[in-house]
Each structure stands twice: as structure tokens, then as C-alpha cells.
PDB file of N, CA and C in Angstrom:
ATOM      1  N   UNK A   1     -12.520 -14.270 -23.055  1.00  0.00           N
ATOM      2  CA  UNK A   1     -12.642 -14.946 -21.787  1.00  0.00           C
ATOM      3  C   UNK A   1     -11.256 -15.290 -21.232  1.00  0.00           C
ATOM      4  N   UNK A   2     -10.530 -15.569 -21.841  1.00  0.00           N
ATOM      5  CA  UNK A   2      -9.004 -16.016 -21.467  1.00  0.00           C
ATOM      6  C   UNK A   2      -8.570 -15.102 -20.997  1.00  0.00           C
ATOM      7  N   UNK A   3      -8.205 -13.705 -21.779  1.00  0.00           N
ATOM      8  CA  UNK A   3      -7.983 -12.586 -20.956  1.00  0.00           C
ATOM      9  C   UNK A   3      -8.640 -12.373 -19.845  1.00  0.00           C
ATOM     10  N   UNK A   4      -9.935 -12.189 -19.318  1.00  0.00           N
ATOM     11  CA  UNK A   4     -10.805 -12.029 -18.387  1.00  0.00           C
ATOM     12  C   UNK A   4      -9.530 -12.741 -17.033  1.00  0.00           C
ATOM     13  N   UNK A   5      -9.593 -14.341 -17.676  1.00  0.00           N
ATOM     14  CA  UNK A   5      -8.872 -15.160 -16.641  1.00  0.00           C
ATOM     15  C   UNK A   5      -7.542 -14.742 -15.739  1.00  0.00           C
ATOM     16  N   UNK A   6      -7.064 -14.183 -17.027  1.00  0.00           N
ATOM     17  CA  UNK A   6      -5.528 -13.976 -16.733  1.00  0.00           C
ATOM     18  C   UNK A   6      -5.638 -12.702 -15.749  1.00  0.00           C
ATOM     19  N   UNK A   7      -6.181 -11.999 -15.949  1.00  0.00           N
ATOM     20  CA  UNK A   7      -5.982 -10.916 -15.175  1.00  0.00           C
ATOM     21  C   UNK A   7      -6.658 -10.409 -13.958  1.00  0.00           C
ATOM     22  N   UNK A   8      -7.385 -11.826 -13.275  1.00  0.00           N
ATOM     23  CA  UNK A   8      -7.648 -11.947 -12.321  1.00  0.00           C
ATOM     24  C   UNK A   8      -8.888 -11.479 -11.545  1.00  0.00           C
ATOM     25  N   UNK A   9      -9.895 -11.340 -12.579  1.00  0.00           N
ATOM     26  CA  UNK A   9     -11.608 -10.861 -12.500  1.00  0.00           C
ATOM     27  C   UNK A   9     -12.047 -11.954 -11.856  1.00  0.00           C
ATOM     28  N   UNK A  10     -12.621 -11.275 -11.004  1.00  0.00           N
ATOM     29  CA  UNK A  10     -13.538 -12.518 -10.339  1.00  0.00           C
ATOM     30  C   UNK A  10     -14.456 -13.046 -10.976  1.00  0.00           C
ATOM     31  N   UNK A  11     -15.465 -14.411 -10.520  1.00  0.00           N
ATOM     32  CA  UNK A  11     -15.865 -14.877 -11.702  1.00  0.00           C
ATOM     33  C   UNK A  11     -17.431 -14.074 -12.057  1.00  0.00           C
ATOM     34  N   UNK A  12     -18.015 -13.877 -10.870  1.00  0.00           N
ATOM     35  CA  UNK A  12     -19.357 -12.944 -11.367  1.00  0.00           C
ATOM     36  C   UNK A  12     -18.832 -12.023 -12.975  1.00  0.00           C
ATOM     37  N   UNK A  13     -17.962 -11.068 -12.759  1.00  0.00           N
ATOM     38  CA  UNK A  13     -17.545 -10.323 -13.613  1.00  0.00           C
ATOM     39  C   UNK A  13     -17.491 -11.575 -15.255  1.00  0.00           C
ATOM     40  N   UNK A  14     -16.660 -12.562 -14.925  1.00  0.00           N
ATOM     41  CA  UNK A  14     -16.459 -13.332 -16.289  1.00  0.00           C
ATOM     42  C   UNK A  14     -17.699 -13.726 -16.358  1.00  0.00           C
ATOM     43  N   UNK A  15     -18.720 -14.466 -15.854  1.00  0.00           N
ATOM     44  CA  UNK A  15     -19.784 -14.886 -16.176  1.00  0.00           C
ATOM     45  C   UNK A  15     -21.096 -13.790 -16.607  1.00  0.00           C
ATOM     46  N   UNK A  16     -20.844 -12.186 -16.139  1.00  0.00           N
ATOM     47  CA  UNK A  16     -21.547 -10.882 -17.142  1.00  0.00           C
ATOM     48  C   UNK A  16     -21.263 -10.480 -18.355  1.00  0.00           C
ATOM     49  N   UNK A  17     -19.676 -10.750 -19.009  1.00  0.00           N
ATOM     50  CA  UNK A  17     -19.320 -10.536 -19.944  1.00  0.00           C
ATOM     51  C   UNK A  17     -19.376 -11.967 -20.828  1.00  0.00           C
ATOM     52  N   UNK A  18     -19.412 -12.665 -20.206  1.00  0.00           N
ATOM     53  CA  UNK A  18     -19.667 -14.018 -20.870  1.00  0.00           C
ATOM     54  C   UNK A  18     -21.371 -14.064 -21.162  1.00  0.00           C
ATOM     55  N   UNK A  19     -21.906 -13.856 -20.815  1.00  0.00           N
ATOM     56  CA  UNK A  19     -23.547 -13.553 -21.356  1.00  0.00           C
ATOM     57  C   UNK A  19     -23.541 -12.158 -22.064  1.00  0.00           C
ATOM     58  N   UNK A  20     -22.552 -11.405 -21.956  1.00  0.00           N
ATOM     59  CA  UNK A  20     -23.153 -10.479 -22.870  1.00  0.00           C
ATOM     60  C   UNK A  20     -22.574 -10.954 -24.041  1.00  0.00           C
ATOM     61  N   UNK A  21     -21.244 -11.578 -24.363  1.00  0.00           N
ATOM     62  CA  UNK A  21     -20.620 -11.578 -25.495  1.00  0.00           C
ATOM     63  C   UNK A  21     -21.654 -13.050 -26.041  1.00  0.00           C
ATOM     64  N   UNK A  22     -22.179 -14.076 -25.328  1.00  0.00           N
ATOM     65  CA  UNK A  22     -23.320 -14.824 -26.087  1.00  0.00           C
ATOM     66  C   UNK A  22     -24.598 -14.230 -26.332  1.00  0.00           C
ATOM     67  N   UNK A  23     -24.880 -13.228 -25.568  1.00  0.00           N
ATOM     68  CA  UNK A  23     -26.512 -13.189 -26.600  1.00  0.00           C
ATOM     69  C   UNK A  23     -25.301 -12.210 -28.198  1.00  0.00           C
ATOM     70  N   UNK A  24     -24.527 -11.338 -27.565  1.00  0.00           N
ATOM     71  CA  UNK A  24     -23.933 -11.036 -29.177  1.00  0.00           C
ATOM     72  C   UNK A  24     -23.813 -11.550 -29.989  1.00  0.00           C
ATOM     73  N   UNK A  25     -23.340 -12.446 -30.076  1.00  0.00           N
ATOM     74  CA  UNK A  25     -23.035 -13.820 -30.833  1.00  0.00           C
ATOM     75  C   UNK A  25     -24.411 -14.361 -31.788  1.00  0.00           C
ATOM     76  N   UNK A  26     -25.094 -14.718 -30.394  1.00  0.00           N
ATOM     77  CA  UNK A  26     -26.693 -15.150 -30.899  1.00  0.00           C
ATOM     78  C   UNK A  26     -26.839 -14.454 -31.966  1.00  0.00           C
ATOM     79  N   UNK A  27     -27.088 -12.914 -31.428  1.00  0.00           N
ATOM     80  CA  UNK A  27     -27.895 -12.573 -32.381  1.00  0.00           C
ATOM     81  C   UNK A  27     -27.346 -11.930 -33.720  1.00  0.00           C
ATOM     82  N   UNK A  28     -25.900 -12.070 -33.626  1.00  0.00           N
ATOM     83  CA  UNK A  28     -25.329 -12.110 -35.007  1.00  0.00           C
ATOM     84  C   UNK A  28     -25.295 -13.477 -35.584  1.00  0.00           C
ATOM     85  N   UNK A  29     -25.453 -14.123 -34.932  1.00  0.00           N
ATOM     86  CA  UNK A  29     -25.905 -15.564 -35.788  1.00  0.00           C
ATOM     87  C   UNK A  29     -27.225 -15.801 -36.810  1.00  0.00           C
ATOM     88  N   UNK A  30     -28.186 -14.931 -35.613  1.00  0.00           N
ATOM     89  CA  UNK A  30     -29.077 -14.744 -36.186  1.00  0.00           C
ATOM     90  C   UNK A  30     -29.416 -13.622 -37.200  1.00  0.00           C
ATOM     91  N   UNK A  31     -28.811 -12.699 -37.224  1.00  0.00           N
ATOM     92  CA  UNK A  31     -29.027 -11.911 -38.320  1.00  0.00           C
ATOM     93  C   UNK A  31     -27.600 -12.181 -39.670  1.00  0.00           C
ATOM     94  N   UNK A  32     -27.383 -13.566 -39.796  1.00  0.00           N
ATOM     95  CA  UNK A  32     -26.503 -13.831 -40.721  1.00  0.00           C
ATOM     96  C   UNK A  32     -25.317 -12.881 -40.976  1.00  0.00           C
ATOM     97  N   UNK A  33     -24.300 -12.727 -39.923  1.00  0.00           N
ATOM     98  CA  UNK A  33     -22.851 -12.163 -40.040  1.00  0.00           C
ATOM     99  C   UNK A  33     -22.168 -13.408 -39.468  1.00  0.00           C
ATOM    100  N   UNK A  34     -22.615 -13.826 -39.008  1.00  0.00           N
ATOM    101  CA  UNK A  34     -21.827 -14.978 -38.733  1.00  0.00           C
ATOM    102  C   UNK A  34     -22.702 -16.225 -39.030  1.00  0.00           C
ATOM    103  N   UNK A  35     -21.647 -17.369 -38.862  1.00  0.00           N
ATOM    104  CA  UNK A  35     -21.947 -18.968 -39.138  1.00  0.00           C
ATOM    105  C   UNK A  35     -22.464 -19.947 -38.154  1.00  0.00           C
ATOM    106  N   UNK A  36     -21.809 -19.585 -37.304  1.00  0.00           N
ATOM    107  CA  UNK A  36     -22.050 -20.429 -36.287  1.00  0.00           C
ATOM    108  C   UNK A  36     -21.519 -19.332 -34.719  1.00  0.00           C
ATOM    109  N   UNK A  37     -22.208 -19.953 -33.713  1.00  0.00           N
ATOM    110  CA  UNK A  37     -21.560 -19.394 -32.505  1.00  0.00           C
ATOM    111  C   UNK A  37     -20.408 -19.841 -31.329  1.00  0.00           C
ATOM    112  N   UNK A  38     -19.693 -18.528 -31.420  1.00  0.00           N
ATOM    113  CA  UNK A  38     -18.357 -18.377 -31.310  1.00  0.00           C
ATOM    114  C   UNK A  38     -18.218 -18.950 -29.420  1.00  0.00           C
ATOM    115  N   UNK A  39     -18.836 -18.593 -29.012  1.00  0.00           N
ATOM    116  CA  UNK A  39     -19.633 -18.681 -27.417  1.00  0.00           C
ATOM    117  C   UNK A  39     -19.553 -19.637 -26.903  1.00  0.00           C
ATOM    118  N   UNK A  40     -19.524 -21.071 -27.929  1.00  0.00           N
ATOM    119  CA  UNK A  40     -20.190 -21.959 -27.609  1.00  0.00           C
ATOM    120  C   UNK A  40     -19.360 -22.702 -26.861  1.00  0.00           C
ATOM    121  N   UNK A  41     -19.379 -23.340 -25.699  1.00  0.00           N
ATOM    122  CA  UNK A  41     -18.626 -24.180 -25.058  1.00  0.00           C
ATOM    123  C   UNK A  41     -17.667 -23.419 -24.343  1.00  0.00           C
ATOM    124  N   UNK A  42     -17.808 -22.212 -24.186  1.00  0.00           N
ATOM    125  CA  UNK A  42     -16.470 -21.305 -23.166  1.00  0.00           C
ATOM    126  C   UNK A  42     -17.078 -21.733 -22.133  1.00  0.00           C
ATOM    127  N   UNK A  43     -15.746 -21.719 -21.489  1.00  0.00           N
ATOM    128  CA  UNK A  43     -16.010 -21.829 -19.996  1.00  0.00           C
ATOM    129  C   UNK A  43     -15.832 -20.423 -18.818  1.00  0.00           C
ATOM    130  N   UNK A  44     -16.718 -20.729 -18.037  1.00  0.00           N
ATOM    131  CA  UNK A  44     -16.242 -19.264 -17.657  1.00  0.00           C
ATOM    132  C   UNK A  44     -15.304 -19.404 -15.484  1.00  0.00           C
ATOM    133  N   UNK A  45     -14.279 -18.993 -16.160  1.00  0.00           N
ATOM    134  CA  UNK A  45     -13.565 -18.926 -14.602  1.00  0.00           C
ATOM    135  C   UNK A  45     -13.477 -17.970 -13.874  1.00  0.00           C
ATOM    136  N   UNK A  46     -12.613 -17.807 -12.605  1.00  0.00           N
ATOM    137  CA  UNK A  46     -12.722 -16.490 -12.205  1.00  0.00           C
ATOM    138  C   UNK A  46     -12.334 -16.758 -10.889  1.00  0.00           C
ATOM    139  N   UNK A  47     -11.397 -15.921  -9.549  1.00  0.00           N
ATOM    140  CA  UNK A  47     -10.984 -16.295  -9.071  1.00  0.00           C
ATOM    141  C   UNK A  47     -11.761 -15.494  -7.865  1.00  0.00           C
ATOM    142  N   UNK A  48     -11.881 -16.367  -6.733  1.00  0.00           N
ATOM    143  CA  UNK A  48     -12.940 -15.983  -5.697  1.00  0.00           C
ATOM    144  C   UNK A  48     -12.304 -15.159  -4.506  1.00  0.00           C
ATOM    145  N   UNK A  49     -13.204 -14.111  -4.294  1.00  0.00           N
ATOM    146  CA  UNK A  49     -12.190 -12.920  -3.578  1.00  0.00           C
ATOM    147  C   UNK A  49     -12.642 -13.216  -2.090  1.00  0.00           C
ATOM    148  N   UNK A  50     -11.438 -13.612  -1.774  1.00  0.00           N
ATOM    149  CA  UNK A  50     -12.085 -13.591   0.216  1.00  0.00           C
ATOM    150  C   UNK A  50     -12.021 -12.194   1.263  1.00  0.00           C
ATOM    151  N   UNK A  51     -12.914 -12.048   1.113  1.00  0.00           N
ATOM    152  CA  UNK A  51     -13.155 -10.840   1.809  1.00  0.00           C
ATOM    153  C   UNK A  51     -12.434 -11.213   3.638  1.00  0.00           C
ATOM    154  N   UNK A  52     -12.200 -10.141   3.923  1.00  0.00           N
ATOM    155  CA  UNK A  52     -11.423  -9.883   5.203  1.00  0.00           C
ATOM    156  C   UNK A  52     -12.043  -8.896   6.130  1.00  0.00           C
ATOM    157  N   UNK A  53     -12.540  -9.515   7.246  1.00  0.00           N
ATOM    158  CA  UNK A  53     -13.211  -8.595   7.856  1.00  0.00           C
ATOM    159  C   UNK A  53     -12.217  -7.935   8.650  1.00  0.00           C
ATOM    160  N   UNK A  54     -12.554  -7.041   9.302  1.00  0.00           N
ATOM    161  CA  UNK A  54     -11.721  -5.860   9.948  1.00  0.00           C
ATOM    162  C   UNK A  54     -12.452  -5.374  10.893  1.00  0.00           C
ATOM    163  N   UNK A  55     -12.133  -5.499  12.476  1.00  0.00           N
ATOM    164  CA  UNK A  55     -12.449  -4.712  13.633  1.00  0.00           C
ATOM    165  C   UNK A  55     -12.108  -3.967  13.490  1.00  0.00           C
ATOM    166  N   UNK A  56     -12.709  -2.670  14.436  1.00  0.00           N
ATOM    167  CA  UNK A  56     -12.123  -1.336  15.396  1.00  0.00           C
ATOM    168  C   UNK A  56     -11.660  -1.842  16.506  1.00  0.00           C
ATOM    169  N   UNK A  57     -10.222  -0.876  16.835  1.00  0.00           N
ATOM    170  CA  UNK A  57      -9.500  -1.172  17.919  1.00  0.00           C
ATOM    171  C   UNK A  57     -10.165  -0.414  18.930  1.00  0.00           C
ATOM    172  N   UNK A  58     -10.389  -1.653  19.838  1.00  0.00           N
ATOM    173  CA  UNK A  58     -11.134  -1.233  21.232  1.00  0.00           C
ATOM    174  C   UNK A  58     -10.491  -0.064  21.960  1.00  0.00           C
ATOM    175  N   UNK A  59      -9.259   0.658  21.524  1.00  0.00           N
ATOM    176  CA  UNK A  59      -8.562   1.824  22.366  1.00  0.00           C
ATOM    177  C   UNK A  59      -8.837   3.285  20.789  1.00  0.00           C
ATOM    178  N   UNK A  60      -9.991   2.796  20.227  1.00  0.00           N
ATOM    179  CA  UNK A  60     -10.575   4.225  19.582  1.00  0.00           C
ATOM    180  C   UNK A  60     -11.962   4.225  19.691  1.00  0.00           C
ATOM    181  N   UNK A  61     -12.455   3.052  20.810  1.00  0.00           N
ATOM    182  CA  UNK A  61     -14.250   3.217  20.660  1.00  0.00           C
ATOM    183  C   UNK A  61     -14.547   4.433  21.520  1.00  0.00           C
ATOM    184  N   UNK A  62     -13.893   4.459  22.378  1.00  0.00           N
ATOM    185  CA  UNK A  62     -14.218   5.997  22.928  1.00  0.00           C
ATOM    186  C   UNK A  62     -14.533   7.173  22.410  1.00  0.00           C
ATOM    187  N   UNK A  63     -13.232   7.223  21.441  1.00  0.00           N
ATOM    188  CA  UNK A  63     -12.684   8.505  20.943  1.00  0.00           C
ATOM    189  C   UNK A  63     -13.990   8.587  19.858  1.00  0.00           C
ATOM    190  N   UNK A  64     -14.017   7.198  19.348  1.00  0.00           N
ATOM    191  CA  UNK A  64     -15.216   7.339  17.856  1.00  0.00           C
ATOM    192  C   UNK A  64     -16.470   7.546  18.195  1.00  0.00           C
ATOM    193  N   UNK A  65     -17.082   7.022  19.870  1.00  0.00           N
ATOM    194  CA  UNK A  65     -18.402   7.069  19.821  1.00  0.00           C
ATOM    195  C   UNK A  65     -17.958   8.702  20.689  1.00  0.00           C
ATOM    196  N   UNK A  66     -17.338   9.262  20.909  1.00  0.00           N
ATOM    197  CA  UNK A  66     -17.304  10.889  21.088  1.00  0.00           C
ATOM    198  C   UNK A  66     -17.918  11.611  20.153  1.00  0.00           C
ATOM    199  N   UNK A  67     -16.811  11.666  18.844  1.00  0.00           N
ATOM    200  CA  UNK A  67     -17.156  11.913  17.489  1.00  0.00           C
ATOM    201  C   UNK A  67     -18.630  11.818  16.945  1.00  0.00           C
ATOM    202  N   UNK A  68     -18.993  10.768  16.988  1.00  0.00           N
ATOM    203  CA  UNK A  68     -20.304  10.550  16.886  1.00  0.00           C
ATOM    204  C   UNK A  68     -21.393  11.226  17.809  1.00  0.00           C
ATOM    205  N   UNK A  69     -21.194  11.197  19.167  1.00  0.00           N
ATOM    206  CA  UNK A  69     -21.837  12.237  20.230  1.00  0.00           C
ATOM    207  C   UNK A  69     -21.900  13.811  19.796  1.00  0.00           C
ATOM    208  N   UNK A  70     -21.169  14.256  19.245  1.00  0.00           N
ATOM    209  CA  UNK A  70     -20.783  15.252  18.888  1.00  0.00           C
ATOM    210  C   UNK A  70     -21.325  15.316  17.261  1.00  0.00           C
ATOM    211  N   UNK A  71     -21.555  14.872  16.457  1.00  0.00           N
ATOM    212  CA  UNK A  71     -21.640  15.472  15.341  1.00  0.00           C
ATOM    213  C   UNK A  71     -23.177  14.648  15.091  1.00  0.00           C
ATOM    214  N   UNK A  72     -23.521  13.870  15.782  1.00  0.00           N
ATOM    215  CA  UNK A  72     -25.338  13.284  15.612  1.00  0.00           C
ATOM    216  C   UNK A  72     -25.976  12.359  16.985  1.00  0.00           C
ATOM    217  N   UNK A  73     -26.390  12.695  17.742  1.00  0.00           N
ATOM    218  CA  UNK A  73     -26.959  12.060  18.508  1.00  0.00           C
ATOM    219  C   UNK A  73     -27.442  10.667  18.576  1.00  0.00           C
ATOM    220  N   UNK A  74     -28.446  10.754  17.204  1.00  0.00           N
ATOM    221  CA  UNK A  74     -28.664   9.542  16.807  1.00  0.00           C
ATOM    222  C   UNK A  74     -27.960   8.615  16.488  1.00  0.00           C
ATOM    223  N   UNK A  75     -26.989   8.796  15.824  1.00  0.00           N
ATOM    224  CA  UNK A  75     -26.057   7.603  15.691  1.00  0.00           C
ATOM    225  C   UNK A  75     -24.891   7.152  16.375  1.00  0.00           C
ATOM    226  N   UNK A  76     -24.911   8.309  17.451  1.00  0.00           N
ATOM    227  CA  UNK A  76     -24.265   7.470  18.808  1.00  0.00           C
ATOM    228  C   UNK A  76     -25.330   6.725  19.766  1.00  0.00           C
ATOM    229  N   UNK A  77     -26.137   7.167  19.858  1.00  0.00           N
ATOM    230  CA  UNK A  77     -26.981   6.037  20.230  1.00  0.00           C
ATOM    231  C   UNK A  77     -27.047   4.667  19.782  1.00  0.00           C
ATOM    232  N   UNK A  78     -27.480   4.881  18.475  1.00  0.00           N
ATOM    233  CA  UNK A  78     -26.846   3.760  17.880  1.00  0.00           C
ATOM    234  C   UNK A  78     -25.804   2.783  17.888  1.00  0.00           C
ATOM    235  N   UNK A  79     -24.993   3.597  17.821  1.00  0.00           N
ATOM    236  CA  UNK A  79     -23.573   2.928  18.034  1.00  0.00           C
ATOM    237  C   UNK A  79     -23.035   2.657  19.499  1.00  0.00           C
ATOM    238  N   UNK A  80     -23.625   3.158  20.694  1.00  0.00           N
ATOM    239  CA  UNK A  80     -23.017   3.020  21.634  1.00  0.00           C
ATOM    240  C   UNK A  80     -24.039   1.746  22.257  1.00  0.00           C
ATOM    241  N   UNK A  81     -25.711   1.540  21.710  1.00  0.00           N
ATOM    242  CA  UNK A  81     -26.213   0.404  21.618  1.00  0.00           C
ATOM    243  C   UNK A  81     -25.181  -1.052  21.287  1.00  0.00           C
ATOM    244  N   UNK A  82     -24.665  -0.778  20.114  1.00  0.00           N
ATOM    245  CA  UNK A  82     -24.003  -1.509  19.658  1.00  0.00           C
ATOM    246  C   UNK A  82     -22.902  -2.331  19.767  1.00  0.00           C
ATOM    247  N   UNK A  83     -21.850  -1.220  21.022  1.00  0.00           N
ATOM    248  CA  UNK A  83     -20.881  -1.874  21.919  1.00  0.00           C
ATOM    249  C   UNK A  83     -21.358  -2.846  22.917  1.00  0.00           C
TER     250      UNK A  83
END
């Protein structure tokens, strides 16, 4: 888990490997290789990714809903709905 931290996994990711490495644990606990569980009390961190949205520049909607005119009808429709 520490590693996980350091290297900058977001936390969904630490908190999948953190349940997989406890039911492991579990169930080597339970099938007597181990003593006790190793799992117990980690914490799980992870650093939260802010997504960035991103426009199209209004001096290529032309050119793109062309493209689109041209290679499917339907989804310039679509898309020119959409402007």
C-alpha cells in the first residue's frame, strides 16, 4: 500500500488492490500459512485526479461538422443539432 501511495495511483486503484490483498490474507489466515492478518488496519490513500474538460475551438466547427457531412450523415446531424 505505501508503494501504491508513493507513486501516485489514484485511490479507487489503492482501494482494488487493497481488497484484493485482504481477502488474500483472509484466506491464508484461514487456511493456516499465516497467524494473523497482515491487512489489518491499512489505510488506503490515493490522490484524486481532476479531470479537465476541453472545448473545440469554435474556428474548426465548420471544418469538423464538414468532415462529418462527408463521411456520415447521421452524425452530422447529430452534431450540427448539437451546436
Amino acid at each position: 500500500m505505501n508503494h501504491l501511495n508513493g507513486k501516485g495511483y489514484s485511490k479507487r486503484t489503492s482501494e482494488i488492490v487493497h481488497g484484493k490483498m485482504y481477502n488474500a490474507m483472509n484466506k491464508a489466515v484461514i487456511l493456516g500459512i499465516l497467524q494473523r492478518k497482515p491487512c489489518l488496519g491499512a489505510t488506503v490513500k490515493g490522490m484524486k485526479k481532476q479531470k479537465e474538460i476541453q472545448f473545440i475551438d469554435s474556428v474548426v466547427i465548420p471544418v469538423f461538422l464538414q468532415i462529418a457531412y462527408q463521411n456520415n450523415y447521421h452524425y452530422w446531424l447529430y452534431f450540427y443539432g448539437a451546436c
